[in-house]
Protein backbone atom coordinates (compact mmCIF):
# COMPACT_ATOMS: atom_id res chain seq x y z
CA UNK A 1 -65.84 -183.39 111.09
CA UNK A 2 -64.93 -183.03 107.43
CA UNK A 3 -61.88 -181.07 106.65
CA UNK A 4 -63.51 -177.73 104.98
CA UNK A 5 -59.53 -176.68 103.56
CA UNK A 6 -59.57 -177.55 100.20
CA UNK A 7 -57.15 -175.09 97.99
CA UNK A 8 -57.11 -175.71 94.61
CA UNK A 9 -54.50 -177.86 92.14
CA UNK A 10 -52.23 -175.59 90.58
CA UNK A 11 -51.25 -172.23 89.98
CA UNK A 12 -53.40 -169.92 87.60
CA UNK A 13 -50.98 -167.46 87.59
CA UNK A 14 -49.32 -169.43 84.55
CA UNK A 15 -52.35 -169.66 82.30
CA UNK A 16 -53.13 -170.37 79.38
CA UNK A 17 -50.99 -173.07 79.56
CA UNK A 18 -50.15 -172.46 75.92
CA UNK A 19 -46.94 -173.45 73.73
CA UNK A 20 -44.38 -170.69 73.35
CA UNK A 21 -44.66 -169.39 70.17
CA UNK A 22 -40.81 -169.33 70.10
CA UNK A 23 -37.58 -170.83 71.46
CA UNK A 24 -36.20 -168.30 72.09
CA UNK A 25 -37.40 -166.44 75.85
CA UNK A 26 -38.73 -163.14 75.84
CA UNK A 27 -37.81 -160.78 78.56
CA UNK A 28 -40.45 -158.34 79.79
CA UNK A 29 -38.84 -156.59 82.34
CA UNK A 30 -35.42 -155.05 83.49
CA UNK A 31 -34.04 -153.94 86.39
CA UNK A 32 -31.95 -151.28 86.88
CA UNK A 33 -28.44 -150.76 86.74
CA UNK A 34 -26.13 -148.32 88.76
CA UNK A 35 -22.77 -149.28 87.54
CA UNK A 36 -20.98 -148.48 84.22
CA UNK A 37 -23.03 -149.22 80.74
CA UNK A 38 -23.26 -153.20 80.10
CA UNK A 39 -25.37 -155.61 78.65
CA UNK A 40 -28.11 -156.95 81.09
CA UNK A 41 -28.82 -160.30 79.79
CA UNK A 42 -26.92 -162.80 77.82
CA UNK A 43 -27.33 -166.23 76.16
CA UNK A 44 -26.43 -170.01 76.48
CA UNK A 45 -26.93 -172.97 75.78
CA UNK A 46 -27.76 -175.34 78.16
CA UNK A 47 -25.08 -178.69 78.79
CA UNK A 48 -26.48 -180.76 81.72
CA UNK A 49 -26.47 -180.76 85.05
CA UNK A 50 -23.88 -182.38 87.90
CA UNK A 51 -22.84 -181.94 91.59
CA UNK A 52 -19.96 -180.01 93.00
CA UNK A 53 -18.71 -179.49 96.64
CA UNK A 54 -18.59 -175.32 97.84
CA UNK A 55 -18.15 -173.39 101.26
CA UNK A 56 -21.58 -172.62 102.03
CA UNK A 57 -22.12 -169.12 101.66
CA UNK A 58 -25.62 -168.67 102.60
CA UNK A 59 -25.46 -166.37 106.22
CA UNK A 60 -28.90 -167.98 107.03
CA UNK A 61 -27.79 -171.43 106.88
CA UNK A 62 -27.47 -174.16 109.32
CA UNK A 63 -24.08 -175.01 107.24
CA UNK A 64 -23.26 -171.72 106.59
CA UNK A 65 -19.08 -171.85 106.15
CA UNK A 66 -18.89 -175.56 105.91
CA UNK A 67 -18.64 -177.78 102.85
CA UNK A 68 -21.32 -178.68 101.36
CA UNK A 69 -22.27 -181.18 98.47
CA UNK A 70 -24.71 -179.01 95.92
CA UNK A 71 -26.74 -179.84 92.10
CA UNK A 72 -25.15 -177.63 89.49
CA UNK A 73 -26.09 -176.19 86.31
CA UNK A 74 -23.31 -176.09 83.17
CA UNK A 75 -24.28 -173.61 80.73
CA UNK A 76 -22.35 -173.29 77.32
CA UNK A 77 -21.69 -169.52 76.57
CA UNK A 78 -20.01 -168.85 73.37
CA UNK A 79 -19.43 -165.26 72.16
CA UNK A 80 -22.41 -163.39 70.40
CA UNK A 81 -22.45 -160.86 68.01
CA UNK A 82 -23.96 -157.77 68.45
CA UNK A 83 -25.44 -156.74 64.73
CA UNK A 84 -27.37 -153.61 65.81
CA UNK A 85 -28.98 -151.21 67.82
CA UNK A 86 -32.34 -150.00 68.63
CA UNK A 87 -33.05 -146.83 70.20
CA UNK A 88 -36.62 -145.97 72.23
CA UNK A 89 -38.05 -142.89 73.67
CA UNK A 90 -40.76 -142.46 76.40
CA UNK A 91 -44.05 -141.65 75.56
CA UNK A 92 -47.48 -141.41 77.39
CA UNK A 93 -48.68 -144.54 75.63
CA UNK A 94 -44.90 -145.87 76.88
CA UNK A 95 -41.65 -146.93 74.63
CA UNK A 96 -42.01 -146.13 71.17
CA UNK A 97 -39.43 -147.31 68.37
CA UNK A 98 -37.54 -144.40 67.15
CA UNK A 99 -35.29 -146.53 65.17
CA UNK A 100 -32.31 -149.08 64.30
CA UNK A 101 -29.17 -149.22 63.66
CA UNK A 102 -27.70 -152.46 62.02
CA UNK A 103 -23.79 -152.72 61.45
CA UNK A 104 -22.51 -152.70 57.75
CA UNK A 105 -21.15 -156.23 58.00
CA UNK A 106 -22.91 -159.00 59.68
CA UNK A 107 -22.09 -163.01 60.07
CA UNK A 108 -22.66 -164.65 56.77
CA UNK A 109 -25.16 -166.88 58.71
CA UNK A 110 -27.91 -163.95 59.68
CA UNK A 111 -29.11 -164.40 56.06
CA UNK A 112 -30.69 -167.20 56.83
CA UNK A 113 -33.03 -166.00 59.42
CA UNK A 114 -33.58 -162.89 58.04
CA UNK A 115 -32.83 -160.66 54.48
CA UNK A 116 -30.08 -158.48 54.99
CA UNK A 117 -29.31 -155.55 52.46
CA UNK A 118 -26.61 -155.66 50.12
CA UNK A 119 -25.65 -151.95 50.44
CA UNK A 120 -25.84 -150.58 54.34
CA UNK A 121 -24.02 -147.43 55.69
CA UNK A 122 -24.63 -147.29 59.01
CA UNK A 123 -22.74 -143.97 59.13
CA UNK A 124 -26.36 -142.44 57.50
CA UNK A 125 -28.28 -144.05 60.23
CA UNK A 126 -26.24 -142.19 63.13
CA UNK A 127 -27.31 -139.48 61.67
CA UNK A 128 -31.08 -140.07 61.04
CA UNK A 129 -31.06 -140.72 65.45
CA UNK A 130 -31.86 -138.07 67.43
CA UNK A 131 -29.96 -138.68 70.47
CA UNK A 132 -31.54 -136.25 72.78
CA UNK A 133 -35.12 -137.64 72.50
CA UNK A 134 -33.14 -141.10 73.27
CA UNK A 135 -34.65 -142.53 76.91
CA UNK A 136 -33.93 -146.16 76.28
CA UNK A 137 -31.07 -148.31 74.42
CA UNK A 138 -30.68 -151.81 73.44
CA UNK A 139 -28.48 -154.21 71.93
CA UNK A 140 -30.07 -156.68 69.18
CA UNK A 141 -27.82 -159.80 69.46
CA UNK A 142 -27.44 -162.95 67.80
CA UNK A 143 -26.23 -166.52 69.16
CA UNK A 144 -23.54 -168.14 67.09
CA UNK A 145 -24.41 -171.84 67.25
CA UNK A 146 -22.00 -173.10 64.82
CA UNK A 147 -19.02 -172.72 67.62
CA UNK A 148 -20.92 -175.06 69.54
CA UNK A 149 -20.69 -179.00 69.03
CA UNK A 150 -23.39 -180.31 70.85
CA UNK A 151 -25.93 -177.75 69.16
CA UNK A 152 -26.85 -179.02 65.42
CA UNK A 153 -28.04 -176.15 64.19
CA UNK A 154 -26.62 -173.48 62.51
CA UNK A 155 -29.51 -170.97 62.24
CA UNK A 156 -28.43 -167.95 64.97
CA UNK A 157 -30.98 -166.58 66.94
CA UNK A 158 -32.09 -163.11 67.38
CA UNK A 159 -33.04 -161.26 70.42
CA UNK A 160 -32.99 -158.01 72.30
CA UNK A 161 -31.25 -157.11 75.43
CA UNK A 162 -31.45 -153.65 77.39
CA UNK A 163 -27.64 -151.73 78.28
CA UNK A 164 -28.06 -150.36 81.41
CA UNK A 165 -26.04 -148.22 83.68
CA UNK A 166 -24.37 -144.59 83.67
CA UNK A 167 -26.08 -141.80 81.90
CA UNK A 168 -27.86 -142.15 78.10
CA UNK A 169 -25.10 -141.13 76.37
CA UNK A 170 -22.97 -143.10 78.30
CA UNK A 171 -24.95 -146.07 76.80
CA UNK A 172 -25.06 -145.26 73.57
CA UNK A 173 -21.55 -144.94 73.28
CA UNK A 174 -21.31 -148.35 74.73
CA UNK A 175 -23.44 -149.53 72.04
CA UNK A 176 -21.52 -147.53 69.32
CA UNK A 177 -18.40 -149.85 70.02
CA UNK A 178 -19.67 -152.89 70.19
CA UNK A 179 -21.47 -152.91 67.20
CA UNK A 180 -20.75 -155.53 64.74
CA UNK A 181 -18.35 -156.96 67.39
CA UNK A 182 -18.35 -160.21 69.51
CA UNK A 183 -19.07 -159.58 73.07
CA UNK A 184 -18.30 -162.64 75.57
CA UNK A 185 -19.93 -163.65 79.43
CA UNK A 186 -17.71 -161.58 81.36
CA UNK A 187 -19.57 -157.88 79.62
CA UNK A 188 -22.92 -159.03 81.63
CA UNK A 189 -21.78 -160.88 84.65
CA UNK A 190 -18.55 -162.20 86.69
CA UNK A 191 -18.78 -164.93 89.34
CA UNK A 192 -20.37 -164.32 92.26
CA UNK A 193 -23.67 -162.57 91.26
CA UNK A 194 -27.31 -163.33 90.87
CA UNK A 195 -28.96 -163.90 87.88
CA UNK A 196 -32.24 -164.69 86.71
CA UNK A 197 -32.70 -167.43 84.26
CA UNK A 198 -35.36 -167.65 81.64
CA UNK A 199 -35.55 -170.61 79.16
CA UNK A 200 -38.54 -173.02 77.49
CA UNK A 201 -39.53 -176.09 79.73
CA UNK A 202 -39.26 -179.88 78.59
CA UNK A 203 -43.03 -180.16 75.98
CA UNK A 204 -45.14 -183.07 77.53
CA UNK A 205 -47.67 -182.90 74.95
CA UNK A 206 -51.45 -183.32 75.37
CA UNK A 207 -52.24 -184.59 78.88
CA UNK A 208 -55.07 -185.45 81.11
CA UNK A 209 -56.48 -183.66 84.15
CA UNK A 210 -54.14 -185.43 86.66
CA UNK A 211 -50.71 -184.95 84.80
CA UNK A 212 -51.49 -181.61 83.68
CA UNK A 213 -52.92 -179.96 87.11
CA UNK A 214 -52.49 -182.79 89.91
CA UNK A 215 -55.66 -182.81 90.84
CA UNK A 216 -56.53 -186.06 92.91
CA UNK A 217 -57.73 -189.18 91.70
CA UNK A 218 -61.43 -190.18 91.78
CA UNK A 219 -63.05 -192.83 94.45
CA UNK A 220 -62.80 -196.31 92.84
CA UNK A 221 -66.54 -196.21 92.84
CA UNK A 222 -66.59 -193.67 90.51
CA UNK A 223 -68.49 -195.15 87.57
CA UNK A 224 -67.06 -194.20 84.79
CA UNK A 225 -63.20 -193.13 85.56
CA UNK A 226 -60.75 -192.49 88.01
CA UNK A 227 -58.18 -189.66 86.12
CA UNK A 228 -61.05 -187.45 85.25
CA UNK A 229 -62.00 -184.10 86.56
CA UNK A 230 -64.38 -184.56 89.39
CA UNK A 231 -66.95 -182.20 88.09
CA UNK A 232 -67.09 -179.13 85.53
CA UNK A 233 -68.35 -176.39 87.24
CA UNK A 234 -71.64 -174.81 88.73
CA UNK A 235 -75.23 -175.33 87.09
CA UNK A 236 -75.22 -171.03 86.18
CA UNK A 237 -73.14 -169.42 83.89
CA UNK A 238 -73.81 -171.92 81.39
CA UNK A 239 -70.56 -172.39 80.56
CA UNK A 240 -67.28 -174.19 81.49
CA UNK A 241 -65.25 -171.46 83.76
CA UNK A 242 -61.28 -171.66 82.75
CA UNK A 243 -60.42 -172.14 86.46
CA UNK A 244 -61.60 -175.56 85.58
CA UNK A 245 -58.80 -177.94 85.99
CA UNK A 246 -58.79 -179.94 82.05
CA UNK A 247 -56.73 -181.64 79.69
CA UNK A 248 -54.61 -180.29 77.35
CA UNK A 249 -50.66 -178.98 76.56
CA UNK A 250 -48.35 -179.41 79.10
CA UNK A 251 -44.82 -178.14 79.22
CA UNK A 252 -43.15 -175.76 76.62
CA UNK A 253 -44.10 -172.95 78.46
CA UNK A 254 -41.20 -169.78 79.11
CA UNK A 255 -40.65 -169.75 82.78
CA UNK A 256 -38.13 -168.13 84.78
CA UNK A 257 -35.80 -169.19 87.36
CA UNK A 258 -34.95 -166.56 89.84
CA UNK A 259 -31.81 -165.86 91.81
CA UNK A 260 -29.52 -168.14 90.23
CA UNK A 261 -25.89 -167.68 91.63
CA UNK A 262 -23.20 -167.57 89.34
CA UNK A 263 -21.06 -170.09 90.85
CA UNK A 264 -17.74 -170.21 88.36
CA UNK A 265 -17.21 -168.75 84.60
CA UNK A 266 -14.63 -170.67 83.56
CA UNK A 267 -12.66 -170.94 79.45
CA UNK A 268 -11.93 -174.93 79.35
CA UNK A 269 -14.43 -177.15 79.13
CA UNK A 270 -12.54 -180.42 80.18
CA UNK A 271 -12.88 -178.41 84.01
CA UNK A 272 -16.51 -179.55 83.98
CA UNK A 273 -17.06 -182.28 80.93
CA UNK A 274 -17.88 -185.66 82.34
CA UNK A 275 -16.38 -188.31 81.06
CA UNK A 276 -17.80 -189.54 77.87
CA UNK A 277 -19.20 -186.18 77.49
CA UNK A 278 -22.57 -184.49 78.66
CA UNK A 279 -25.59 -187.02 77.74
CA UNK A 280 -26.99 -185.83 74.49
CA UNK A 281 -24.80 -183.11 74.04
CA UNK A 282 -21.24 -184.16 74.46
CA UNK A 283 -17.96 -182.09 75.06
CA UNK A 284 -17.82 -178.57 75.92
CA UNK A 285 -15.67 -176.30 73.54
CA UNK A 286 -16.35 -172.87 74.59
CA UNK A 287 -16.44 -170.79 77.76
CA UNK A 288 -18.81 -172.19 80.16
CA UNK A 289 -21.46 -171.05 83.23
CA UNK A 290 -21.95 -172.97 86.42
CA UNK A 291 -24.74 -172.01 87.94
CA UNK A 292 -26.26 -173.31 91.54
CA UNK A 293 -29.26 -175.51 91.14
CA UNK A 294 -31.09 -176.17 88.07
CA UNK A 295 -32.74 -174.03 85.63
CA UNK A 296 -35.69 -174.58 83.14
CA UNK A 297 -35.47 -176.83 79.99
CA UNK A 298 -33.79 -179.88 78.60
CA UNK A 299 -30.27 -180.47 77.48
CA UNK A 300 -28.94 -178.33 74.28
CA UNK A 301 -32.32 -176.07 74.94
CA UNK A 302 -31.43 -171.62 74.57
CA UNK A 303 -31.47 -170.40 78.11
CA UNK A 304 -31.15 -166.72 78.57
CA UNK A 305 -29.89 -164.90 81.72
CA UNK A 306 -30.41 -161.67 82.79
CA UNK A 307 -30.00 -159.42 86.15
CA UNK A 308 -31.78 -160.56 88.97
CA UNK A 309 -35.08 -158.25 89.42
CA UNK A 310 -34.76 -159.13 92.91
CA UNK A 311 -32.15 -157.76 95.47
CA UNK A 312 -28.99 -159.64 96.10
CA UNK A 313 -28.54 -160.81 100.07
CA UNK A 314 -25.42 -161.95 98.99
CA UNK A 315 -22.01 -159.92 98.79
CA UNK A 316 -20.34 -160.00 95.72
CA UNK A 317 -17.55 -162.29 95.46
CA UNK A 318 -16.49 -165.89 94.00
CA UNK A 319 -17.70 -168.94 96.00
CA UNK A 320 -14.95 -171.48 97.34
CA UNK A 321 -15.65 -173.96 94.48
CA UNK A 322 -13.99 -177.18 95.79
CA UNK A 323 -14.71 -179.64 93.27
CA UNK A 324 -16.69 -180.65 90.55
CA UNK A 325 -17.60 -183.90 89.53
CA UNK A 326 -16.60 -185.13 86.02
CA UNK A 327 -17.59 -188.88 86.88
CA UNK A 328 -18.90 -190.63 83.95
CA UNK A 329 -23.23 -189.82 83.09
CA UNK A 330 -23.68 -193.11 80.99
CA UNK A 331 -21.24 -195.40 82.39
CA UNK A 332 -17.96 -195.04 80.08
């Protein structure tokens, strides 16, 4: 008899499939926090990938405490700048804006994303926050491309990352010191934890039915084609249903990586540059990430990382990194 199982191609969990409007990730939901104030996200930029050999340290696995050979992530993760703060209270109709507070000198290159004042005293803006009614707190922080070589921009970008931990106060104190200072890797994260990894996927353009949903291929006696969509829909509604696998943009979509592990944060680049340098990106000159696995995007693409929503089933604690490869990518 004729197989009756026939679940459909792809996932509509991820539609529209849509281009992101932006670069840059946005972040729709935070986890919790139960140590001392910190930042709960932070940027990078993303190098390239290798392999590297590490103790297994899975409990679950069949080579759990042996060697094992494993794809790696390097993530480029100069300093950023925290410019301001913006404060939120709780409402019925959820977090409303109560205000900002920018620091009186920012990096010369802001100005070119957005218009910044001439005269600023943040001192006045302390005062115009009520920091009773305060119920949520968060950092707005820019990237500072020009300390990275294999980026060519030099436009920063801007984006908005939750403090978490300790009491209210606690965090806005937190934020009250860092402001208008640079903050590096080791205020959201040390080696050893999970993180969660959102970034822009690799655009693919306009693309057919196949590519785009991998739905099978048509009998050769179809009579017309063989990478079309085998049929529309039903006769009634009268219309085409957007469950309907069709053609159109694939790939720049956000997506998010969960349960990275933090793997090594190390301060010299040479540690992990191949030689020759990463393809299309080159030498690392800043502190870096290594990350287990891969993560979303191509090479020199903004990937942002953030506490993992999910629980840990790891302990804490830095994995026996053995080796790293630095063999050559493009044959030099």
């Amino acid at each position: 008899m004729v197989d009756t199982h026939h679940p459909r191609r792809g996932s509509m969990g991820y539609s529209p499939r849509k281009r992101a409007k932006s670069t840059v990730p946005k972040i729709r939901s935070w986890p919790e926090w139960d140590g001392e104030p910190k930042l709960q996200a932070f940027p990078g930029y993303k190098a390239g990938m290798s392999h590297a050999f590490v103790v297994d340290y899975r409990r679950e696995s069949t080579t759990s405490g042996q060697e094992i050979r494993i794809p790696i992530t390097i993530v480029e993760v100069p300093p950023a700048k925290v410019c301001g703060l913006r404060f939120y209270q709780e409402t019925h109709e959820g977090l409303k804006t109560m205000g900002d507070v920018w620091a009186s000198k920012v990096d010369d290159s802001l100005k070119k994303r957005l218009p910044i004042p001439n005269q600023y005293k943040t001192s006045e803006m302390w005062k115009k926050i009520d920091e009773d009614l305060v119920d949520e707190v968060r950092a707005i922080i820019h990237t500072q491309p020009k300390l990275v070589s294999g980026i060519p921009k030099k436009v920063p970008e801007i984006m908005e990352f939750r403090i978490g931990g300790g009491t209210i106060q606690e965090r806005i104190d937190f934020g009250r010191d860092i402001l208008g200072k640079d903050v590096e890797y080791e205020k959201f994260c040390e080696a050893g934890r999970m993180v969660d990894v959102s970034a822009i996927t690799k655009g693919k353009g306009f693309q057919g039915h196949v590519k785009r949903w991998g739905v099978k291929l048509l009998r050769h006696k179809n009579s017309k084609s063989i990478r079309n969509v085998g049929t529309t829909g039903v006769f009634r509604p009268g219309y085409t249903r957007p469950t309907v696998p069709q053609a159109g943009q694939t790939g720049y979509h956000q997506r998010t990586e969960l349960n990275k592990r933090v793997l090594k944060v190390g301060e010299d680049g040479e540690e992990v540059t191949p030689d020759g340098g990463f393809v299309n990106y080159g030498v690392i000159n800043n502190k870096y990430v290594v990350l287990h696995g891969s993560i979303p995007g191509p090479t020199k693409r903004l990937s942002i990382m953030r506490d993992s929503v999910r629980d840990d089933r790891y302990d804490v604690h830095e994995p026996n990194l053995t080796y790293i490869s630095t063999e050559s990518n493009q044959g030099v």
